[in-house]
PDB file of N, CA and C in Angstrom:
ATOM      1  N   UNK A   1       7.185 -18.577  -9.250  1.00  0.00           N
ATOM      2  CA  UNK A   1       7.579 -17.679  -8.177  1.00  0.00           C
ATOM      3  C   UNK A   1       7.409 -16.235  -8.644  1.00  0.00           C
ATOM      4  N   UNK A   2       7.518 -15.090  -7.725  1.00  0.00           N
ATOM      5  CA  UNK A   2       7.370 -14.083  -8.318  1.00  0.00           C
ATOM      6  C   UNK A   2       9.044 -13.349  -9.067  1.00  0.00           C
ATOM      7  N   UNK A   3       8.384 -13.026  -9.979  1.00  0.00           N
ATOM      8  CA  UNK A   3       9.719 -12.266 -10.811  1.00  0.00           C
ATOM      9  C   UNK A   3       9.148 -11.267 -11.358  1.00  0.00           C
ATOM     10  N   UNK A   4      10.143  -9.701 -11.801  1.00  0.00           N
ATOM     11  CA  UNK A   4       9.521  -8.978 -12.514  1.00  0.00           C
ATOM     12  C   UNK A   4       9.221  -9.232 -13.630  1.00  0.00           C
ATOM     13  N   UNK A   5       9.617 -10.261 -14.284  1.00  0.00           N
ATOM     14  CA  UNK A   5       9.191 -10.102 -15.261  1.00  0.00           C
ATOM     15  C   UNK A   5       7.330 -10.840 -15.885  1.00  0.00           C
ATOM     16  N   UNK A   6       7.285 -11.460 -14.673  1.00  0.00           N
ATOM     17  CA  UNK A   6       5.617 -11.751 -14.519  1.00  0.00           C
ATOM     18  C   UNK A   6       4.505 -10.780 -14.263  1.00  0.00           C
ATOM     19  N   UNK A   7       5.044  -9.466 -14.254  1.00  0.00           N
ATOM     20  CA  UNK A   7       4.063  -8.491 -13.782  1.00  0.00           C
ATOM     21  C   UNK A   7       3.921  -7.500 -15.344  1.00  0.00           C
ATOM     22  N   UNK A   8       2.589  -6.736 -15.299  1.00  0.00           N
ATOM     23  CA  UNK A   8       2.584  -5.822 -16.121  1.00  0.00           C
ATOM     24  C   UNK A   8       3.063  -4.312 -16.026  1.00  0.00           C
ATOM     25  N   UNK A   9       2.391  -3.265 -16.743  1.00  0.00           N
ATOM     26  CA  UNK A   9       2.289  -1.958 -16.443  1.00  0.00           C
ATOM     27  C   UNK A   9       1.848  -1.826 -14.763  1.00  0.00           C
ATOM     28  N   UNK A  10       2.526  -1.080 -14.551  1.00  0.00           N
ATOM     29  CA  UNK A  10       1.843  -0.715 -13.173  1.00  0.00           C
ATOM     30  C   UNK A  10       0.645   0.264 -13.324  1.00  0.00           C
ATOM     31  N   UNK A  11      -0.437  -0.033 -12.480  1.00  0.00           N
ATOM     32  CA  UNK A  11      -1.443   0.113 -12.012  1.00  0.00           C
ATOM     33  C   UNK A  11      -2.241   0.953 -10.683  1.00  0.00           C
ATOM     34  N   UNK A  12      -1.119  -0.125 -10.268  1.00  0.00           N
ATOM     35  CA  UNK A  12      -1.093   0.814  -8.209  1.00  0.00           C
ATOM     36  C   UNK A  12       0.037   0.716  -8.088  1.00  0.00           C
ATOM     37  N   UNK A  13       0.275   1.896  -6.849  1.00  0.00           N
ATOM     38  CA  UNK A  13       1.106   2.079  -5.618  1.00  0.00           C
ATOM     39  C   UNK A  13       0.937   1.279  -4.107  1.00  0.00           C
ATOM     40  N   UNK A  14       0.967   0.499  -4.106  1.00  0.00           N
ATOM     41  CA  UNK A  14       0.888   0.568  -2.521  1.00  0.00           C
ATOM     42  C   UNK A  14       1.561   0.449  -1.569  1.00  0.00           C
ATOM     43  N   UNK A  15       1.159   1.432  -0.406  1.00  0.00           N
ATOM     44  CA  UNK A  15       1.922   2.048   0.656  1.00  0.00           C
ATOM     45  C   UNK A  15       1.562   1.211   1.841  1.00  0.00           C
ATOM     46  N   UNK A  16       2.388   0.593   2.033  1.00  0.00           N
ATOM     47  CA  UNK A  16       2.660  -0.079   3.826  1.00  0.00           C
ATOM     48  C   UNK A  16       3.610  -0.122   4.626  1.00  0.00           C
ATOM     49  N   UNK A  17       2.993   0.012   6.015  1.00  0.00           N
ATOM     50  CA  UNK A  17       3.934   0.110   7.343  1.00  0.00           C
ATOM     51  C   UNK A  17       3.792  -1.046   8.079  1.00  0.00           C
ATOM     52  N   UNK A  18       5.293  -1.916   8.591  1.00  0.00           N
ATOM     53  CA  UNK A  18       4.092  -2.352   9.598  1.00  0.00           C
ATOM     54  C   UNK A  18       5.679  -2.399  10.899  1.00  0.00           C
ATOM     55  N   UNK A  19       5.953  -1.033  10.622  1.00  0.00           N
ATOM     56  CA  UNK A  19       7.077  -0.898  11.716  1.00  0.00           C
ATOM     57  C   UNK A  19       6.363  -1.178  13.098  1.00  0.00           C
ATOM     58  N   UNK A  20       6.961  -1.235  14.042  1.00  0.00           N
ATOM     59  CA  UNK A  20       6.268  -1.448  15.296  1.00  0.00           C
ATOM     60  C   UNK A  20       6.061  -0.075  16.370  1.00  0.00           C
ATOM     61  N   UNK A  21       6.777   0.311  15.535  1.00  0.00           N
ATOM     62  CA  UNK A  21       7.168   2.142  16.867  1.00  0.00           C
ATOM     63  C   UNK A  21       5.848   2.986  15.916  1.00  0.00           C
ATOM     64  N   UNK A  22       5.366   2.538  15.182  1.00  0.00           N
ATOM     65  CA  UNK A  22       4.297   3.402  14.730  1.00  0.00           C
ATOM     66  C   UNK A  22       3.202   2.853  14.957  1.00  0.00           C
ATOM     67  N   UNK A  23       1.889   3.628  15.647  1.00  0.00           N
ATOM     68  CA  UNK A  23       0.655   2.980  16.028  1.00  0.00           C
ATOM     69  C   UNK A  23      -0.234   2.903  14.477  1.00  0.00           C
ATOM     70  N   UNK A  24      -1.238   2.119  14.947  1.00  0.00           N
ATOM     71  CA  UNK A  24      -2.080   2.103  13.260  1.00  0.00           C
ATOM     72  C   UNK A  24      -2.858   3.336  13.100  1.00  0.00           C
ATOM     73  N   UNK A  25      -3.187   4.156  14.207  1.00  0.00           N
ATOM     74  CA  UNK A  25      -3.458   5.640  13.915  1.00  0.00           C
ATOM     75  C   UNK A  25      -2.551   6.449  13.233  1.00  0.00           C
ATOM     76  N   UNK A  26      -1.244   5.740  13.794  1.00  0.00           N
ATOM     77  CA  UNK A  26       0.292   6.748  12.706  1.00  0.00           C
ATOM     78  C   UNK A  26      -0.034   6.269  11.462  1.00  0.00           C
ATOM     79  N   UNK A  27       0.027   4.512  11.359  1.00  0.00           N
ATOM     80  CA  UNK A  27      -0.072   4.114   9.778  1.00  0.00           C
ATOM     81  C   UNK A  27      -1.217   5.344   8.847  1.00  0.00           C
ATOM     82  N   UNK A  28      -2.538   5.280   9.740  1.00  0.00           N
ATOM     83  CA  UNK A  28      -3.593   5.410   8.406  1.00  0.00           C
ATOM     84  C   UNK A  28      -3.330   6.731   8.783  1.00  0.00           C
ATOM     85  N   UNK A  29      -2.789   8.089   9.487  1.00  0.00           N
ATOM     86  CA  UNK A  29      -2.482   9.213   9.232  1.00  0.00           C
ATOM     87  C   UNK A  29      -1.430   9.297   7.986  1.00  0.00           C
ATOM     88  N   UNK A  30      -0.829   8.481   7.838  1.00  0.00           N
ATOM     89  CA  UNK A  30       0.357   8.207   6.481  1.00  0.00           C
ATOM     90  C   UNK A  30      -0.499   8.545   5.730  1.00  0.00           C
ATOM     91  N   UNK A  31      -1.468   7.141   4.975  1.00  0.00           N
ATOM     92  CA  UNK A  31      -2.583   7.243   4.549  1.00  0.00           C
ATOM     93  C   UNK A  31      -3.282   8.357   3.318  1.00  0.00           C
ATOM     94  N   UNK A  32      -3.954   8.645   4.728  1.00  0.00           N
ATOM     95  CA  UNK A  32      -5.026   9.802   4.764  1.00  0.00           C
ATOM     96  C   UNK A  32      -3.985  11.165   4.241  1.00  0.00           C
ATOM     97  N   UNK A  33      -2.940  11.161   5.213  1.00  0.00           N
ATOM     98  CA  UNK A  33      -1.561  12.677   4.185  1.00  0.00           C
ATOM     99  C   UNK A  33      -1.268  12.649   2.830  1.00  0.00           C
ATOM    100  N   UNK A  34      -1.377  11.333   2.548  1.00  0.00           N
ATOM    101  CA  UNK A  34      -0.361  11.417   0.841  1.00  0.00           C
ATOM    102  C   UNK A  34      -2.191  11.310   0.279  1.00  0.00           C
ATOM    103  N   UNK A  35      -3.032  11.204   0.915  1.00  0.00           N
ATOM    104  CA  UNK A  35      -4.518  11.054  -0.265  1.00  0.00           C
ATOM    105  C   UNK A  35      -4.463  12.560  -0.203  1.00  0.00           C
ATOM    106  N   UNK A  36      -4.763  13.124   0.882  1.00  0.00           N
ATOM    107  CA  UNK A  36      -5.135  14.461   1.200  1.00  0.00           C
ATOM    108  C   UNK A  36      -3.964  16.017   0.896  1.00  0.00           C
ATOM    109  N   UNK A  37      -3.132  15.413   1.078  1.00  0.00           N
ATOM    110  CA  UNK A  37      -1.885  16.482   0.634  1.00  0.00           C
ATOM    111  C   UNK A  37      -1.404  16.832  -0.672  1.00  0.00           C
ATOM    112  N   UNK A  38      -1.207  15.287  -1.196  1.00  0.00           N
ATOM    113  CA  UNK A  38      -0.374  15.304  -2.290  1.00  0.00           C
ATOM    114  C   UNK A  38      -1.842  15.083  -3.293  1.00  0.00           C
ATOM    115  N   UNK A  39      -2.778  15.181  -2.961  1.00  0.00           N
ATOM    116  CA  UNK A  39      -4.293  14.576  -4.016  1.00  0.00           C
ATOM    117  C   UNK A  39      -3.992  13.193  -4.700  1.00  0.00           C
ATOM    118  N   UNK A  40      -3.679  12.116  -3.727  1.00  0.00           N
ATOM    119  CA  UNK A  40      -2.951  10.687  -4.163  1.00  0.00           C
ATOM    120  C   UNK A  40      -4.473  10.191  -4.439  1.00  0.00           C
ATOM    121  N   UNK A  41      -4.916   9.388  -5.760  1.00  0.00           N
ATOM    122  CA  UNK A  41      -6.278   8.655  -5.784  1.00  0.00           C
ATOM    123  C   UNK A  41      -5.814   7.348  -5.000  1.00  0.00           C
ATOM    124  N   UNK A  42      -6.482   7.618  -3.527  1.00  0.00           N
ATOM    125  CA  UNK A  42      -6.151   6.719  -2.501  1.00  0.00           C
ATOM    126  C   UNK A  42      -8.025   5.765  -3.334  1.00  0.00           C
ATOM    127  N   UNK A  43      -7.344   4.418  -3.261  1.00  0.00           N
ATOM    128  CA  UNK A  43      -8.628   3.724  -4.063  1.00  0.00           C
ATOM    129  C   UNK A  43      -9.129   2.456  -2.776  1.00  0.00           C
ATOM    130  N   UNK A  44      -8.227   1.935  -2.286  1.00  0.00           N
ATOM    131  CA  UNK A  44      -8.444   1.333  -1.078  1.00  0.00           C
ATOM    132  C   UNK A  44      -7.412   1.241  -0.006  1.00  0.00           C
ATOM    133  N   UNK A  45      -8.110   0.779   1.020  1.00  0.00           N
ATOM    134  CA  UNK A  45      -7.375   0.537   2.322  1.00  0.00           C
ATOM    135  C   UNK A  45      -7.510  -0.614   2.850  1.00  0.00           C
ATOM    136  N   UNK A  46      -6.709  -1.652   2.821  1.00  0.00           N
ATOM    137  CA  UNK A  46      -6.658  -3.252   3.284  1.00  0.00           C
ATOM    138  C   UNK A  46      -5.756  -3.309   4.419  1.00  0.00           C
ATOM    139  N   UNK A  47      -6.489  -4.029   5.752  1.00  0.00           N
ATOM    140  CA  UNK A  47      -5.901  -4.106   6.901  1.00  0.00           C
ATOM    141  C   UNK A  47      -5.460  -4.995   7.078  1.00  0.00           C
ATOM    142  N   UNK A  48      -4.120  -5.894   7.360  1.00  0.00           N
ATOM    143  CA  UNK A  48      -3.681  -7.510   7.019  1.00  0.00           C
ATOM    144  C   UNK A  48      -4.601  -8.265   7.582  1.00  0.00           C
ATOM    145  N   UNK A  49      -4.973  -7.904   8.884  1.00  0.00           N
ATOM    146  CA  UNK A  49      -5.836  -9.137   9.398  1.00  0.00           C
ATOM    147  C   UNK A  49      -4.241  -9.122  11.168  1.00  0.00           C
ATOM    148  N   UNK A  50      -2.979  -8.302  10.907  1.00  0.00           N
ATOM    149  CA  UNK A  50      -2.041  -8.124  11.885  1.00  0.00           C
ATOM    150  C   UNK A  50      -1.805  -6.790  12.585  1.00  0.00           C
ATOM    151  N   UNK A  51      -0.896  -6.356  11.639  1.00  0.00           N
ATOM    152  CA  UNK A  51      -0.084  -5.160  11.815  1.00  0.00           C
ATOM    153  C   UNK A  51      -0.078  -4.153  10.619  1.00  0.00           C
ATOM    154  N   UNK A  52      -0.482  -4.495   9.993  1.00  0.00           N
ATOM    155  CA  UNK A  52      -0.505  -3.364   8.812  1.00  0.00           C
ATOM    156  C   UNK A  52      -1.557  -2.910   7.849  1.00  0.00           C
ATOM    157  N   UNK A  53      -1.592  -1.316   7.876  1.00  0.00           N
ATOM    158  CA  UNK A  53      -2.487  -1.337   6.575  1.00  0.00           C
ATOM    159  C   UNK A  53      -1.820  -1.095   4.842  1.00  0.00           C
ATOM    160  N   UNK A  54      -2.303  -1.665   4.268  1.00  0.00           N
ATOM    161  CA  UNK A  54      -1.723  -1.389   2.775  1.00  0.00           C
ATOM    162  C   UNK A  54      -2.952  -0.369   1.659  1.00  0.00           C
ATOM    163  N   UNK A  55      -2.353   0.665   1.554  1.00  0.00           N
ATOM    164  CA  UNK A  55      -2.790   1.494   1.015  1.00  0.00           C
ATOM    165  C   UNK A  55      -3.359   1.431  -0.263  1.00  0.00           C
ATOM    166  N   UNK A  56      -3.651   1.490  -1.029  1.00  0.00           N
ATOM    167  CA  UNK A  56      -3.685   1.353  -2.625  1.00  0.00           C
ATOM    168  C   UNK A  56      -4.251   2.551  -3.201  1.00  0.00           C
ATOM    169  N   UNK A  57      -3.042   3.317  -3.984  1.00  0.00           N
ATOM    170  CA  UNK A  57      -3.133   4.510  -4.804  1.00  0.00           C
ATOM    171  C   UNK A  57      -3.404   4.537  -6.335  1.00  0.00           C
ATOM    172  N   UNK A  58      -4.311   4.912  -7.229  1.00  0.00           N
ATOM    173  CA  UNK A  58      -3.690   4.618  -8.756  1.00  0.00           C
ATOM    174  C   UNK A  58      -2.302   5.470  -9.127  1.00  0.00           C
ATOM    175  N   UNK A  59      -1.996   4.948 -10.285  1.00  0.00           N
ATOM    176  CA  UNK A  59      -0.608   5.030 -10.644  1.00  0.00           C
ATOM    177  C   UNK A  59      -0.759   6.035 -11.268  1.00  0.00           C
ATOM    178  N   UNK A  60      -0.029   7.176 -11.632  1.00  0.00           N
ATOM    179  CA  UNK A  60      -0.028   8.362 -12.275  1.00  0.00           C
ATOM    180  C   UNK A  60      -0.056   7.878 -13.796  1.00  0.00           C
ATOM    181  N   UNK A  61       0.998   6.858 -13.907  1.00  0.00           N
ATOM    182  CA  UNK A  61       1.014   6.148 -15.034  1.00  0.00           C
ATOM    183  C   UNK A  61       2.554   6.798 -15.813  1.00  0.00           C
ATOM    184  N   UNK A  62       3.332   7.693 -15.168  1.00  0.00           N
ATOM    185  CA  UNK A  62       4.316   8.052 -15.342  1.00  0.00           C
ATOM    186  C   UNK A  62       5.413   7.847 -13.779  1.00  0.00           C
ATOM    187  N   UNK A  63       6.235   7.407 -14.563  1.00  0.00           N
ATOM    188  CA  UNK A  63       7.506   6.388 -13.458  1.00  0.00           C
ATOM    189  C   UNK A  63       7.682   7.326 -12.845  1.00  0.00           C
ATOM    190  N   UNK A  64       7.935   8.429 -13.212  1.00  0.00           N
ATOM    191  CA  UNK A  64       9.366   9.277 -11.915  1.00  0.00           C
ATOM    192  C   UNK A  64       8.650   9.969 -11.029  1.00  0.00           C
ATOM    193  N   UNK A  65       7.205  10.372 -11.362  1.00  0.00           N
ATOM    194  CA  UNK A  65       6.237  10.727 -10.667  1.00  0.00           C
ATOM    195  C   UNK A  65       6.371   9.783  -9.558  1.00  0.00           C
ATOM    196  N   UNK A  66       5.444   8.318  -9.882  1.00  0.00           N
ATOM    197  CA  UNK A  66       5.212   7.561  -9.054  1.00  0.00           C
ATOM    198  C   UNK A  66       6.315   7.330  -7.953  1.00  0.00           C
ATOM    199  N   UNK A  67       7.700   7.211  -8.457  1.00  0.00           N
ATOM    200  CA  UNK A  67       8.756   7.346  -7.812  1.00  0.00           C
ATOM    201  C   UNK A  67       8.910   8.609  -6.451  1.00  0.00           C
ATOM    202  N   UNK A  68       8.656   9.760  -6.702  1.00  0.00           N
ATOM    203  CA  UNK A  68       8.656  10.446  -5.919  1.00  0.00           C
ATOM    204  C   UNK A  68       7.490  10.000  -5.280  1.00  0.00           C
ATOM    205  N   UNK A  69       6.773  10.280  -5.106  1.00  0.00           N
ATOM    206  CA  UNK A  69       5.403   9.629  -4.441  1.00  0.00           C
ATOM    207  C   UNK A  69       5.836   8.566  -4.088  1.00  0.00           C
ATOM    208  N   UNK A  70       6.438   7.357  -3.945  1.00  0.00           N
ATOM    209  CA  UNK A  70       6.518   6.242  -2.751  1.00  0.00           C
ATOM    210  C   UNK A  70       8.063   6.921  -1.809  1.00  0.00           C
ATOM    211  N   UNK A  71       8.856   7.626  -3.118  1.00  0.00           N
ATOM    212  CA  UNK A  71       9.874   7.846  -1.828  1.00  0.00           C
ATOM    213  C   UNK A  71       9.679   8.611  -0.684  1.00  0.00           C
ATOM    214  N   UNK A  72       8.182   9.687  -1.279  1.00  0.00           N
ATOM    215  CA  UNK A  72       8.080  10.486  -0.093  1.00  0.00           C
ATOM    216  C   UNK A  72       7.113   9.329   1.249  1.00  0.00           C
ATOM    217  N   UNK A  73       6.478   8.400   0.567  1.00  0.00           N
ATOM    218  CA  UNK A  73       5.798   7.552   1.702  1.00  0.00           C
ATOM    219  C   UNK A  73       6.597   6.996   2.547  1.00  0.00           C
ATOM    220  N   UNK A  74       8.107   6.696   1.809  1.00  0.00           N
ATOM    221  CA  UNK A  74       9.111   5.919   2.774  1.00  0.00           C
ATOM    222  C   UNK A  74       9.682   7.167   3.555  1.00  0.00           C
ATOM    223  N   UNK A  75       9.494   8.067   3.085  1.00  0.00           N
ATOM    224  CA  UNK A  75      10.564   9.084   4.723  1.00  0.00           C
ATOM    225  C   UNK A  75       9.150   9.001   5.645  1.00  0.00           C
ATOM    226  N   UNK A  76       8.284   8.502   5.429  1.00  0.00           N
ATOM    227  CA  UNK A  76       7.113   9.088   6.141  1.00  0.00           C
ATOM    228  C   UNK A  76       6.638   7.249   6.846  1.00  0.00           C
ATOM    229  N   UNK A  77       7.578   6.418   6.902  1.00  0.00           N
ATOM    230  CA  UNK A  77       7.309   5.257   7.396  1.00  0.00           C
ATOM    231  C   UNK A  77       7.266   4.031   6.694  1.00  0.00           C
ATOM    232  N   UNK A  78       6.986   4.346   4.971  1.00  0.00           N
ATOM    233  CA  UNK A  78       6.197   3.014   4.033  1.00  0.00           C
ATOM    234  C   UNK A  78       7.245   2.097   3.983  1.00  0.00           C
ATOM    235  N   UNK A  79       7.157   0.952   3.405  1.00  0.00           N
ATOM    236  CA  UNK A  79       8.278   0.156   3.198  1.00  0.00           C
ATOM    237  C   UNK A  79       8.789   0.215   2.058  1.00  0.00           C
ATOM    238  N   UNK A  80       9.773   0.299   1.683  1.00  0.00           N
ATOM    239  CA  UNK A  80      10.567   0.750   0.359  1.00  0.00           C
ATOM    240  C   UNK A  80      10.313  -0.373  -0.415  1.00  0.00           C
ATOM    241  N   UNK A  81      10.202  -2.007   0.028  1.00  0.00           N
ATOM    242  CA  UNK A  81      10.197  -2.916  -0.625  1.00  0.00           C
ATOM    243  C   UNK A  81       8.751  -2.863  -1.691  1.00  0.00           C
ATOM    244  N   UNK A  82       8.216  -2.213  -1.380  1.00  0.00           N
ATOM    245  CA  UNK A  82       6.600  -2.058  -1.904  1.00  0.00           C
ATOM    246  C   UNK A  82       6.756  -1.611  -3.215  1.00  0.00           C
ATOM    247  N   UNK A  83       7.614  -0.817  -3.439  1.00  0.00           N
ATOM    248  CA  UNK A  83       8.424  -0.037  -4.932  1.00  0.00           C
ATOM    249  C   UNK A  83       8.058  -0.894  -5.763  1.00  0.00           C
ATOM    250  N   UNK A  84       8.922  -2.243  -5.606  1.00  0.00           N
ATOM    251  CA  UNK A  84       8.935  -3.402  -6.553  1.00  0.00           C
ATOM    252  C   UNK A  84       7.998  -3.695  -7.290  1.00  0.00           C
ATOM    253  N   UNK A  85       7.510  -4.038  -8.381  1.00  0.00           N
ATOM    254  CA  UNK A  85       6.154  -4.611  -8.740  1.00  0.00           C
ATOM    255  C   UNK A  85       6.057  -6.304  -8.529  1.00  0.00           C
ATOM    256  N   UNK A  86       6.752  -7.008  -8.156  1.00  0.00           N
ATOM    257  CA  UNK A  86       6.748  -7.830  -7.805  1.00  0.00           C
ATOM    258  C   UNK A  86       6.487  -7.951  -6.373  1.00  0.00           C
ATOM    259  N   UNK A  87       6.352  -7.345  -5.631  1.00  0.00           N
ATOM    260  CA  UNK A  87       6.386  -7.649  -3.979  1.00  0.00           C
ATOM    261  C   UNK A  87       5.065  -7.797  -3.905  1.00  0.00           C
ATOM    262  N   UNK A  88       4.723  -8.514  -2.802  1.00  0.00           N
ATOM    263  CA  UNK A  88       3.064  -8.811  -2.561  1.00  0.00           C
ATOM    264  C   UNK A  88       2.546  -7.572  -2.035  1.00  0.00           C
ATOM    265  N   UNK A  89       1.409  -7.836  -1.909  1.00  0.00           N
ATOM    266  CA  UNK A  89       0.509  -7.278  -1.008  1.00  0.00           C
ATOM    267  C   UNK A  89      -0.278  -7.647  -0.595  1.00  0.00           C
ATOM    268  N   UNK A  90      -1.148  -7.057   0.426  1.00  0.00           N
ATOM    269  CA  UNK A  90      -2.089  -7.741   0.587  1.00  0.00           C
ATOM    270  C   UNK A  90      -3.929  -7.388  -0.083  1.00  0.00           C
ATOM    271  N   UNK A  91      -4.686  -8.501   0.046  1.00  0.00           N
ATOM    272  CA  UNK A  91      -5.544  -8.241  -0.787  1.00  0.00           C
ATOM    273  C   UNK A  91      -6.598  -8.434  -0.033  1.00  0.00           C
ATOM    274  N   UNK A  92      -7.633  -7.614  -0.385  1.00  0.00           N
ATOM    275  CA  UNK A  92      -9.169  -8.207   0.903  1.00  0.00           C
ATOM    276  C   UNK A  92      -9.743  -9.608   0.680  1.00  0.00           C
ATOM    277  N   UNK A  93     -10.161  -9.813   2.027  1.00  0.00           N
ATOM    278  CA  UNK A  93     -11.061 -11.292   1.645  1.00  0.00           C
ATOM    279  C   UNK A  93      -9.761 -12.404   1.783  1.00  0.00           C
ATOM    280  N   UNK A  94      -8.382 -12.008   1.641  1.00  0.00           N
ATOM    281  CA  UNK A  94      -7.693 -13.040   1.648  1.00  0.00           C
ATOM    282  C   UNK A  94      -7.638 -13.909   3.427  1.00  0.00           C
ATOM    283  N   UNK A  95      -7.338 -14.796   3.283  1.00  0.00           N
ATOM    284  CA  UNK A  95      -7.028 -15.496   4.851  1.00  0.00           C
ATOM    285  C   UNK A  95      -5.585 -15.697   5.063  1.00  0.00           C
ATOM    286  N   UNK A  96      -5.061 -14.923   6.389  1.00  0.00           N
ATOM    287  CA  UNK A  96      -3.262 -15.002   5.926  1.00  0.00           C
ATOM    288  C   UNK A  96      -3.138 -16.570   6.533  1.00  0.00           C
ATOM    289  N   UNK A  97      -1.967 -17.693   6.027  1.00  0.00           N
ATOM    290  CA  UNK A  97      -2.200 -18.975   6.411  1.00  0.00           C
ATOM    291  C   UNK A  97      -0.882 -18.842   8.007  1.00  0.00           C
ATOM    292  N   UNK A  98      -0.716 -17.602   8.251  1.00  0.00           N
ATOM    293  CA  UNK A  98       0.210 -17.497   9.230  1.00  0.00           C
ATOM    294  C   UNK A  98      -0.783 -17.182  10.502  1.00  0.00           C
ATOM    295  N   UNK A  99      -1.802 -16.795  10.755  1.00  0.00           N
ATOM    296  CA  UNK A  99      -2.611 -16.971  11.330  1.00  0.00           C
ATOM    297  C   UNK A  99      -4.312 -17.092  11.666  1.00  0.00           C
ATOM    298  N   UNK A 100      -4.674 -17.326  10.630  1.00  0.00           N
ATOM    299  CA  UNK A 100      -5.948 -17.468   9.875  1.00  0.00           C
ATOM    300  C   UNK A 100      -6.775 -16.546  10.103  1.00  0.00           C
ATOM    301  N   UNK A 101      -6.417 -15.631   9.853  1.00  0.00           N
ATOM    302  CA  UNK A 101      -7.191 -14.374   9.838  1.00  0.00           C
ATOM    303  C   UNK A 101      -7.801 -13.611   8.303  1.00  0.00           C
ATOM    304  N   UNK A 102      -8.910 -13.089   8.593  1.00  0.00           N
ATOM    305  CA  UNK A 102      -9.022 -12.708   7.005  1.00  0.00           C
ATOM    306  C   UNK A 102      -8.514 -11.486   7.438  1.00  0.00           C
ATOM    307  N   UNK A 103      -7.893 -10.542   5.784  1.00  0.00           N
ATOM    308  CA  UNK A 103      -7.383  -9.114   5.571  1.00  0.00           C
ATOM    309  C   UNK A 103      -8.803  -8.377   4.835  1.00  0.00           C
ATOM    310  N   UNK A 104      -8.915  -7.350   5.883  1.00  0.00           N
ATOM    311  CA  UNK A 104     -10.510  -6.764   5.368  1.00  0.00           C
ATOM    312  C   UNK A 104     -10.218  -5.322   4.850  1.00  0.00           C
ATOM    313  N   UNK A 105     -11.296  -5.341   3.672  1.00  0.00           N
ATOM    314  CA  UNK A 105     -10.847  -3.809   2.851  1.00  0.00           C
ATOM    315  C   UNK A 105     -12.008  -2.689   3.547  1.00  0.00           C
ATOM    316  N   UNK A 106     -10.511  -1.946   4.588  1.00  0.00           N
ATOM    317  CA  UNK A 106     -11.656  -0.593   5.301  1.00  0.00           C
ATOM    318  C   UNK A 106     -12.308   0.513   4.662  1.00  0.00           C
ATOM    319  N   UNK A 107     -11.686   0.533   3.035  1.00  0.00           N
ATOM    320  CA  UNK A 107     -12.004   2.014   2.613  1.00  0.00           C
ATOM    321  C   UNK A 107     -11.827   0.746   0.820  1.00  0.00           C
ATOM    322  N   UNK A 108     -13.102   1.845   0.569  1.00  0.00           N
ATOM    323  CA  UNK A 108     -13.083   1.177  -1.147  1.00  0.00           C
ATOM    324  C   UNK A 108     -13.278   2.826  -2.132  1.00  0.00           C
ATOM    325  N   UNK A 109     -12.782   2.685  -2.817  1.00  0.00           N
ATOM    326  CA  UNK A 109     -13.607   4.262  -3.615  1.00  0.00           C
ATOM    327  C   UNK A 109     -13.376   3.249  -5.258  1.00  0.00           C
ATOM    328  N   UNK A 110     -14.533   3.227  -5.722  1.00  0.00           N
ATOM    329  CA  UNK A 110     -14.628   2.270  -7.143  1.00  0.00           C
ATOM    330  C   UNK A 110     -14.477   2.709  -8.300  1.00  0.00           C
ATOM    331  N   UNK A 111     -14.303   4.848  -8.003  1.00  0.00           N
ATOM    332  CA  UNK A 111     -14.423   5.463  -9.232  1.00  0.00           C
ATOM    333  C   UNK A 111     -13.423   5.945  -9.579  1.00  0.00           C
TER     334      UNK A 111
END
């Protein structure tokens, strides 16, 4: 099962919404603000295949940094649970088995 203690160094951030009072133009304006504002290395963008996109930032590689940086994503909509390094996410190419949809990666940057 997942536990923290199965995970490594963190790596990424990732930022997801999948409140309902926010449209997915609000989600990927989230997005696009913390790449563009804060200079977040936004590295991809994975759409579930539902309601949400999940962001993926690299990690500064220092905690309290990264910390500020998701808390500011959560006043701004993200889900706080995402913090965790244990919480899922979602990943491209996957098929969710809740409605067989694949989750497709809209934005890649490889460098």
């Amino acid at each position: 099962m997942r536990c923290r203690d199965t995970t490594g160094l963190r790596k990424f951030l990732v930022v997801e919404s999948d409140k309902e009072e926010l449209s997915m133009d609000d989600k990927a304006s989230v997005l696009r603000y913390l790449r563009d504002e804060l200079d977040a290395k936004m590295k991809m963008v994975v759409y579930s295949g539902s309601e949400s996109l999940h962001g993926w930032y690299k990690s500064s590689g220092n905690n309290l940094i990264d910390w500020e940086f998701m808390r500011l994503a959560c006043k701004l909509g993200a889900d706080k649970r995402m913090w965790l390094p244990e919480q899922l996410a979602r990943s491209p190419n996957a098929i969710r088995s809740n409605n067989n949809k694949k989750q497709v990666c809209l934005y890649f940057d490889p460098l």
